[in-house]
N, C-alpha and C. Protein backbone atom coordinates (compact mmCIF):
# COMPACT_ATOMS: atom_id res chain seq x y z
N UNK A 1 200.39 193.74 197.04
CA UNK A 1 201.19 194.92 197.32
C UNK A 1 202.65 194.50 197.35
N UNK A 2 203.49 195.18 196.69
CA UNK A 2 204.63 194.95 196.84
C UNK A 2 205.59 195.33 198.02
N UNK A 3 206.41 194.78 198.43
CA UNK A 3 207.24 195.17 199.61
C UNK A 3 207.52 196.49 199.05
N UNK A 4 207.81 197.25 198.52
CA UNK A 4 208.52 198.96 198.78
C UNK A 4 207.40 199.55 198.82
N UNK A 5 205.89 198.70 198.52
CA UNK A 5 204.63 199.68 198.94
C UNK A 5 204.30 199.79 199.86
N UNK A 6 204.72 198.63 200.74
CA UNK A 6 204.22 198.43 201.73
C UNK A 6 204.89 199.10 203.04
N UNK A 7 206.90 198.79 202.79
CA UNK A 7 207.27 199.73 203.47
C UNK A 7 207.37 200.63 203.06
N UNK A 8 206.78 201.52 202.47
CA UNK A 8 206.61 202.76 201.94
C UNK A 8 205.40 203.23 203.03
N UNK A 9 204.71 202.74 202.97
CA UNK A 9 203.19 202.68 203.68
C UNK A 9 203.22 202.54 205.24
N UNK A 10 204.44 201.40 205.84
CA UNK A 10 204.25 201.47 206.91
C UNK A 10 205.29 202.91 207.68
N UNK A 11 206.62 203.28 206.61
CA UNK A 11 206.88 204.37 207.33
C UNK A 11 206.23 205.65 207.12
N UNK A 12 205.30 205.77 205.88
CA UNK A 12 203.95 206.90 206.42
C UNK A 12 203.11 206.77 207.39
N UNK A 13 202.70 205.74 207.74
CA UNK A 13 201.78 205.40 209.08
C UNK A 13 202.65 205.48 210.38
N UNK A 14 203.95 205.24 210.51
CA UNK A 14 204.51 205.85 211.28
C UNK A 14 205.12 206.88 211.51
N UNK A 15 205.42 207.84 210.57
CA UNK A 15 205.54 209.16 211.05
C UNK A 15 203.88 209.87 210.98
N UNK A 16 203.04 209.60 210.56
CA UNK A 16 202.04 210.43 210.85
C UNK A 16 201.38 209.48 212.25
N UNK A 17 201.38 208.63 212.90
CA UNK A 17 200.93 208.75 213.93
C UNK A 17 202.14 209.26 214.57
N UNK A 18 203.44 209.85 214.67
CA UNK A 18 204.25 210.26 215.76
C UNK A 18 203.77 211.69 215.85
N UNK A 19 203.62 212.23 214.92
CA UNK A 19 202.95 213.90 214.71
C UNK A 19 201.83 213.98 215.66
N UNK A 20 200.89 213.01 215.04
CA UNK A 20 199.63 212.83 215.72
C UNK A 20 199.93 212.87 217.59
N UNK A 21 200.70 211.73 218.38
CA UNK A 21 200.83 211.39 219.61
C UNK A 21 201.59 213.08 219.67
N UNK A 22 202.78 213.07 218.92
CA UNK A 22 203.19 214.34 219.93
C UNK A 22 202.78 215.79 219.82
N UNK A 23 201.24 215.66 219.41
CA UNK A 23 200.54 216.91 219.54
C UNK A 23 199.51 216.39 220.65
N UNK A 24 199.30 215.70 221.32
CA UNK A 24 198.57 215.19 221.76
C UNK A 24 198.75 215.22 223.50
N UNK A 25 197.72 215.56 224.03
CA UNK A 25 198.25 216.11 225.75
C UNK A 25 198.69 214.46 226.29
N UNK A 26 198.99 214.93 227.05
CA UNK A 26 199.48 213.40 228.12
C UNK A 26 198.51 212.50 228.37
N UNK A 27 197.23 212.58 228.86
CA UNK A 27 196.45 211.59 228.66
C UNK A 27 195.66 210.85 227.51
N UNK A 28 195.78 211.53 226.72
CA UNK A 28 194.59 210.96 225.12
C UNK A 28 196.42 210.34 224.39
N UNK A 29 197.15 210.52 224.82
CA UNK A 29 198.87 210.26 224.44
C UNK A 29 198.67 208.38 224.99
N UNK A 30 198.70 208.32 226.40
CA UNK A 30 198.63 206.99 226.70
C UNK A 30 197.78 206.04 226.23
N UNK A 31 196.36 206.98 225.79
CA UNK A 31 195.36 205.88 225.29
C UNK A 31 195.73 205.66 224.00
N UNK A 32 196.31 206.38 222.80
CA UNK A 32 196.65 206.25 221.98
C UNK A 32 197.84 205.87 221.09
N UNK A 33 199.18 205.86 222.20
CA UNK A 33 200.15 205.33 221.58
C UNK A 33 200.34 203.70 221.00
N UNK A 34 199.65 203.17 221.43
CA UNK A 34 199.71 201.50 221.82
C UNK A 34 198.99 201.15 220.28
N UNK A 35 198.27 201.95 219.48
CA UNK A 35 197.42 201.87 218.57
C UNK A 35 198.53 201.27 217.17
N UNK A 36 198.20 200.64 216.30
CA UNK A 36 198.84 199.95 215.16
C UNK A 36 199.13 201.11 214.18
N UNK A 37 197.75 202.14 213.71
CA UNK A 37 198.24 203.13 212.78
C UNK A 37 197.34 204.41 212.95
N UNK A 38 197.89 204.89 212.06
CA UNK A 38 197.33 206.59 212.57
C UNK A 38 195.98 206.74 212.23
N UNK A 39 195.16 206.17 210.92
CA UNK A 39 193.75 205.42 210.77
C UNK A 39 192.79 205.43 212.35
N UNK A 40 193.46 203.99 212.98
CA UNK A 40 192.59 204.01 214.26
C UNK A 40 192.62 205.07 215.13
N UNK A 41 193.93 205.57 215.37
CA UNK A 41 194.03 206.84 216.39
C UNK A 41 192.74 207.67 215.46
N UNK A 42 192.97 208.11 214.17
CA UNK A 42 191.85 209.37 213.81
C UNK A 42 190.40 208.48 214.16
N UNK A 43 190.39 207.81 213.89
CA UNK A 43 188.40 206.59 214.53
C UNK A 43 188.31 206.98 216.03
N UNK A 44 189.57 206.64 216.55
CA UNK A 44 189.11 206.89 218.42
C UNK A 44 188.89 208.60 218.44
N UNK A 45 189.94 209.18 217.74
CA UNK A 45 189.59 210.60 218.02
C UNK A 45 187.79 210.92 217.81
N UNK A 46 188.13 210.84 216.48
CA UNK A 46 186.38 211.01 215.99
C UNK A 46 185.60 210.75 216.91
N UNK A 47 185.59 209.45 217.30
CA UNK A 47 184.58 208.98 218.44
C UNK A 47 184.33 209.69 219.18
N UNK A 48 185.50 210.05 219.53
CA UNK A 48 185.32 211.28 221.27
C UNK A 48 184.78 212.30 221.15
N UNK A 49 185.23 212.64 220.39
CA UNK A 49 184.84 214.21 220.19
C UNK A 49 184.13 215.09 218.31
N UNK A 50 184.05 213.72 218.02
CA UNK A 50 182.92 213.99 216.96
C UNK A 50 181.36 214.74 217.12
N UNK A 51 180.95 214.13 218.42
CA UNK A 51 180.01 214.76 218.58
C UNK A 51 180.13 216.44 219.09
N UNK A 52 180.51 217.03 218.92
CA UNK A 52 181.19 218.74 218.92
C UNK A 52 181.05 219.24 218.04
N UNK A 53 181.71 218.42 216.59
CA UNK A 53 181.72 218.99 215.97
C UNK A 53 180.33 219.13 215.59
N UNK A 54 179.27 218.00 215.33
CA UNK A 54 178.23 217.59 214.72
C UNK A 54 177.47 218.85 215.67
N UNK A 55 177.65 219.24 217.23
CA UNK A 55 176.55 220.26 218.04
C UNK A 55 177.49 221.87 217.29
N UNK A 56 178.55 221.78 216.60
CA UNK A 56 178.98 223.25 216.05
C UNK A 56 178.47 223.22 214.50
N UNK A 57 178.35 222.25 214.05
CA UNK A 57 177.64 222.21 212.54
C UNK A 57 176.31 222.39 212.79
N UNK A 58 175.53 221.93 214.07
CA UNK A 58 173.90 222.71 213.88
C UNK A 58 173.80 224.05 214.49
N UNK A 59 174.71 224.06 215.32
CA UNK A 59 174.98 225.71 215.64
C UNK A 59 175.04 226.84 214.86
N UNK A 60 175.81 226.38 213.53
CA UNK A 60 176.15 227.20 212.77
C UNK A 60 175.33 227.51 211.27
N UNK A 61 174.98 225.69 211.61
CA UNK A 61 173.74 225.68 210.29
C UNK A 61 172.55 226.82 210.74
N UNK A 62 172.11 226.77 212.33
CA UNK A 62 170.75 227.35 212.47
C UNK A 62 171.15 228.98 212.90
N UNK A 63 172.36 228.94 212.76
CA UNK A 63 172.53 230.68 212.72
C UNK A 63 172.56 231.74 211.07
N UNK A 64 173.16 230.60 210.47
CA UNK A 64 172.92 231.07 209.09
C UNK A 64 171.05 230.90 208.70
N UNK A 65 170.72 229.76 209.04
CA UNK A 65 169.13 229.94 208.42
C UNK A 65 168.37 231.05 209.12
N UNK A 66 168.59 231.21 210.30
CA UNK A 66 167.74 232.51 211.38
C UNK A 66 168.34 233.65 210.97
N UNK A 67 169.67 234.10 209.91
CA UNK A 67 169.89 235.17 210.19
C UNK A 67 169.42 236.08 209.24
N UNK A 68 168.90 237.61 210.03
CA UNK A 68 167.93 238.34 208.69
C UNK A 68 168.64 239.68 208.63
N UNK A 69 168.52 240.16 207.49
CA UNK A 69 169.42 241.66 207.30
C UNK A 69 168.99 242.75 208.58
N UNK A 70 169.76 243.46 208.89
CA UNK A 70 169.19 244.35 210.17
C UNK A 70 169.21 245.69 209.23
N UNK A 71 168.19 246.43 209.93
CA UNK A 71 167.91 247.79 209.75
C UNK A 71 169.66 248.45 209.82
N UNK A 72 169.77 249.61 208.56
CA UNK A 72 171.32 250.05 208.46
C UNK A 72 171.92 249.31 208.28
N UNK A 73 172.10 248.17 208.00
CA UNK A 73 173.23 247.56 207.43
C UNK A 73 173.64 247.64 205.83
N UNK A 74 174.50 247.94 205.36
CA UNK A 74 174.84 247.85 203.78
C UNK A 74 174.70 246.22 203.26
N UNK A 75 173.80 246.12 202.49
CA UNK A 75 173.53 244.90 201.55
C UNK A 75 174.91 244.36 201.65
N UNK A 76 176.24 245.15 201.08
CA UNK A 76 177.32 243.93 201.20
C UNK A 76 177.69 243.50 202.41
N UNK A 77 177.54 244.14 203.47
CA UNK A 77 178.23 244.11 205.11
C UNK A 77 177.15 242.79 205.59
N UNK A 78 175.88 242.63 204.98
CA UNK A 78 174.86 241.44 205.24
C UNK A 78 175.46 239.97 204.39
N UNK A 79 175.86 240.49 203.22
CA UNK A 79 176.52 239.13 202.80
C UNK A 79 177.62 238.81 203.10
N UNK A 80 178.36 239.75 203.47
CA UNK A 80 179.65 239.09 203.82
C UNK A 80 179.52 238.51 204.93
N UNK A 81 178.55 238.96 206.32
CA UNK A 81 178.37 238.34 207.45
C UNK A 81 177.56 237.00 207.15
N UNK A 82 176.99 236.76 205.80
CA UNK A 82 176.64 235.36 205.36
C UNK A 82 177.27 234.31 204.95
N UNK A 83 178.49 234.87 204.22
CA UNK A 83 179.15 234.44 203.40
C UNK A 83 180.19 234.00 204.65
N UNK A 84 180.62 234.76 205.58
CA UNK A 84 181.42 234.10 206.90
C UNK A 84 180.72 232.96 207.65
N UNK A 85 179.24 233.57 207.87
CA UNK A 85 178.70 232.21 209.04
C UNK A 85 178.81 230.85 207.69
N UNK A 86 178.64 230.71 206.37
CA UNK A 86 178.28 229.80 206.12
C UNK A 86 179.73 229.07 206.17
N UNK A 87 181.37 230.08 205.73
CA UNK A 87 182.05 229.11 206.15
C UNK A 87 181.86 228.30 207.01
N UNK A 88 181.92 228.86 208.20
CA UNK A 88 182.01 228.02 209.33
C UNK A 88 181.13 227.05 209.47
N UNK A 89 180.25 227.06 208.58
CA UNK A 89 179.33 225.42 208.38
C UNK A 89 180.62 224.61 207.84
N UNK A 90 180.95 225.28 206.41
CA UNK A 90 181.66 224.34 205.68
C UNK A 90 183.26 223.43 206.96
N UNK A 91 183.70 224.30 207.60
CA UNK A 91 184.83 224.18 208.38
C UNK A 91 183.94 222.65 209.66
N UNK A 92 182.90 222.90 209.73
CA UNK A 92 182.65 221.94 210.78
C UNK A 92 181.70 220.54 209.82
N UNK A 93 182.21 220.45 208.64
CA UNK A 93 182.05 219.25 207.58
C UNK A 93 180.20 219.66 206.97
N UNK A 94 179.66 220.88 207.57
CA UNK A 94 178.63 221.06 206.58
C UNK A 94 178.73 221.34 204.80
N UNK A 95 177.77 220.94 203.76
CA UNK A 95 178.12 221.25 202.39
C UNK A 95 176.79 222.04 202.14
N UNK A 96 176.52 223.10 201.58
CA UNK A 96 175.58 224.01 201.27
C UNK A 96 176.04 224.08 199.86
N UNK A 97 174.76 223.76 198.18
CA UNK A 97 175.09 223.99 197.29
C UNK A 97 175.44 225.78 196.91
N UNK A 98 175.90 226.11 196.29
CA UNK A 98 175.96 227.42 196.18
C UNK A 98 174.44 228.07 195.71
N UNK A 99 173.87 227.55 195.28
CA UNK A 99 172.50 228.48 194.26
C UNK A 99 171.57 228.59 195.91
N UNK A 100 171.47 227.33 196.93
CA UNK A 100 171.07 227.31 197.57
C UNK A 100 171.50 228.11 198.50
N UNK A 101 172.86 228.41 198.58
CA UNK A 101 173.31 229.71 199.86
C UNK A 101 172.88 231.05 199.60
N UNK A 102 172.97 230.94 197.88
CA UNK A 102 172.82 232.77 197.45
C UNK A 102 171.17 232.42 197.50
N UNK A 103 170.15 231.54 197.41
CA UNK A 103 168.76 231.75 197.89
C UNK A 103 168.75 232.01 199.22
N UNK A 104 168.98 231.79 200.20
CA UNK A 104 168.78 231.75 201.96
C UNK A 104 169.48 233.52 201.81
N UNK A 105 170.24 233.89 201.43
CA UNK A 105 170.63 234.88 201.35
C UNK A 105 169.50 235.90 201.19
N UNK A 106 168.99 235.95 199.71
CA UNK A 106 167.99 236.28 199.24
C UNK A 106 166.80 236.60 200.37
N UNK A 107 166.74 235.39 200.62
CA UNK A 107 165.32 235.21 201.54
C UNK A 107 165.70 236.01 202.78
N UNK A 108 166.76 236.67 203.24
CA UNK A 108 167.21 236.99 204.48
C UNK A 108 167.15 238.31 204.35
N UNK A 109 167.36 239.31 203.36
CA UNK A 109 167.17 240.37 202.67
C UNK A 109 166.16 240.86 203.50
N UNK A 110 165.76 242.16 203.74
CA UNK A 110 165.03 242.76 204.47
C UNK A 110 163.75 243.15 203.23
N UNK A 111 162.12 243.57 203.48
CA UNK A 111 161.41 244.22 202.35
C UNK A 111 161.58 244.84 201.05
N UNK A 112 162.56 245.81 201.84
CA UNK A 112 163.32 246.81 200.65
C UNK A 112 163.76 246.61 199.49
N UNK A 113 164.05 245.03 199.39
CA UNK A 113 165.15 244.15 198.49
C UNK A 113 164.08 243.35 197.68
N UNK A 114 162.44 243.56 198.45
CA UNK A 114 161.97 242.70 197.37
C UNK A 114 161.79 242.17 196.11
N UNK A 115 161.69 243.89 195.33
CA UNK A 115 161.72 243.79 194.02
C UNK A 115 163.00 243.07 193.40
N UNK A 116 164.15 243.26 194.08
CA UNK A 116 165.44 242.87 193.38
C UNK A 116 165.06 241.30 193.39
N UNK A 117 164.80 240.78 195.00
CA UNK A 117 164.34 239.66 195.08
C UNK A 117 163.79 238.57 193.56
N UNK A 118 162.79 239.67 193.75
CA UNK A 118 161.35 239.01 192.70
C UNK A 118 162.18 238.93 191.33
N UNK A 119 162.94 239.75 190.94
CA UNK A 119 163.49 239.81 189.71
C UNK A 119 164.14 238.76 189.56
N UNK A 120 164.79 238.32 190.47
CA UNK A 120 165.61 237.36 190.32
C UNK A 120 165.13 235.96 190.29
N UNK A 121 164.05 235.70 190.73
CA UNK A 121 163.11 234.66 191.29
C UNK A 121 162.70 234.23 189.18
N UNK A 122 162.04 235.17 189.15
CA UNK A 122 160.75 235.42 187.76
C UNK A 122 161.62 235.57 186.63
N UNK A 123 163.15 235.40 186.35
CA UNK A 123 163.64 235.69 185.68
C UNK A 123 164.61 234.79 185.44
N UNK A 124 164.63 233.93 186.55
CA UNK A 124 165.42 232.43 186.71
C UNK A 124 167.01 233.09 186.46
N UNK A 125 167.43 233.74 187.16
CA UNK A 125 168.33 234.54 187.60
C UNK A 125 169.56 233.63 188.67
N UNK A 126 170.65 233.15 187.78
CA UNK A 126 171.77 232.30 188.15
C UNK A 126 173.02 232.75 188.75
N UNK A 127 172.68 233.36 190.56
CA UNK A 127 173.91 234.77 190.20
C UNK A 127 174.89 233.11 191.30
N UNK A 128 176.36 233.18 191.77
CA UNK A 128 176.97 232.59 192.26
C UNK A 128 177.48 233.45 193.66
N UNK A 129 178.13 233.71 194.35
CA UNK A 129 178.34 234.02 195.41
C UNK A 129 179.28 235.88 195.05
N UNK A 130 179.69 235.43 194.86
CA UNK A 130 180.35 236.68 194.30
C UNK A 130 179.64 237.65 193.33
N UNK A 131 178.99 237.41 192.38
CA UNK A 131 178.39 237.92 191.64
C UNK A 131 176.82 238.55 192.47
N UNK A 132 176.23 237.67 193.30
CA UNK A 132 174.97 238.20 193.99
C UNK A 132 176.34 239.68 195.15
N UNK A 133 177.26 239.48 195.37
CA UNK A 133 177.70 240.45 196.29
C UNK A 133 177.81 241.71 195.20
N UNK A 134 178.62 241.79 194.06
CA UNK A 134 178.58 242.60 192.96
C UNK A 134 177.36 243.37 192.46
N UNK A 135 176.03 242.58 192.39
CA UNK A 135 174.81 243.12 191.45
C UNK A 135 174.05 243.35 192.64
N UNK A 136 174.18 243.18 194.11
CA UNK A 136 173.07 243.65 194.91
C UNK A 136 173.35 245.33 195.00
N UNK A 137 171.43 245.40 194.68
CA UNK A 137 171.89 247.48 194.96
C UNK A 137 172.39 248.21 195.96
């Protein structure tokens, strides 16, 4: 590494851990200032409070798999309330392929929807997220 990479490198590691400390309350501030670069501060963070995120990613994973269309609801007002909970997987580091979200979708659909269902099933039917919100009846 050449010296202008390097101090290039060390004054990014020091202004992003100063951002870091001075968002940081007064106590997680003392444990963390003393730290070499902003790297370890994000490892200690993680540590602490990683596990949160990991109990809001199954939170959110098992609200999207349990959730089923309710009686009166408009087909789009059901996906969009799908299409929101699954952000919030994605926001707490969950990845859901898309073919696989617009299936759980599918499957969440109330009776009524079967046939559309089945059509789509038996017909190898490739809709993407937007497009299943468009073509549902």
């Amino acid at each position: 590494m050449t010296t202008e990479k390097y101090d290039a490198w060390i004054l990014s590691n020091n202004k992003a851990k100063c951002y870091i400390i001075a968002r940081m309350s007064d106590i997680l501030r003392l444990k963390h200032e003393d730290m070499e670069t902003a790297y370890e501060i994000w490892e200690s963070l993680q540590a602490m409070f990683g596990q949160q995120s990991n109990q809001c990613r199954y939170q959110a994973t098992r609200a999207y798999m349990n959730m089923k269309m309710k009686k009166g609801v408009s087909i789009r007002e059901h996906v969009l309330n799908m299409i929101n909970t699954m952000h919030d997987e994605e926001v707490h580091g969950a990845t859901i392929d898309e073919r696989t979200q617009v299936s759980v979708i599918l499957e969440s659909l109330t009776p009524a929807f079967f046939t559309f269902t089945t059509n789509y099933v038996m017909n190898k039917l490739k809709y993407n997220m937007t497009q299943l919100l468009n073509v549902t009846p």
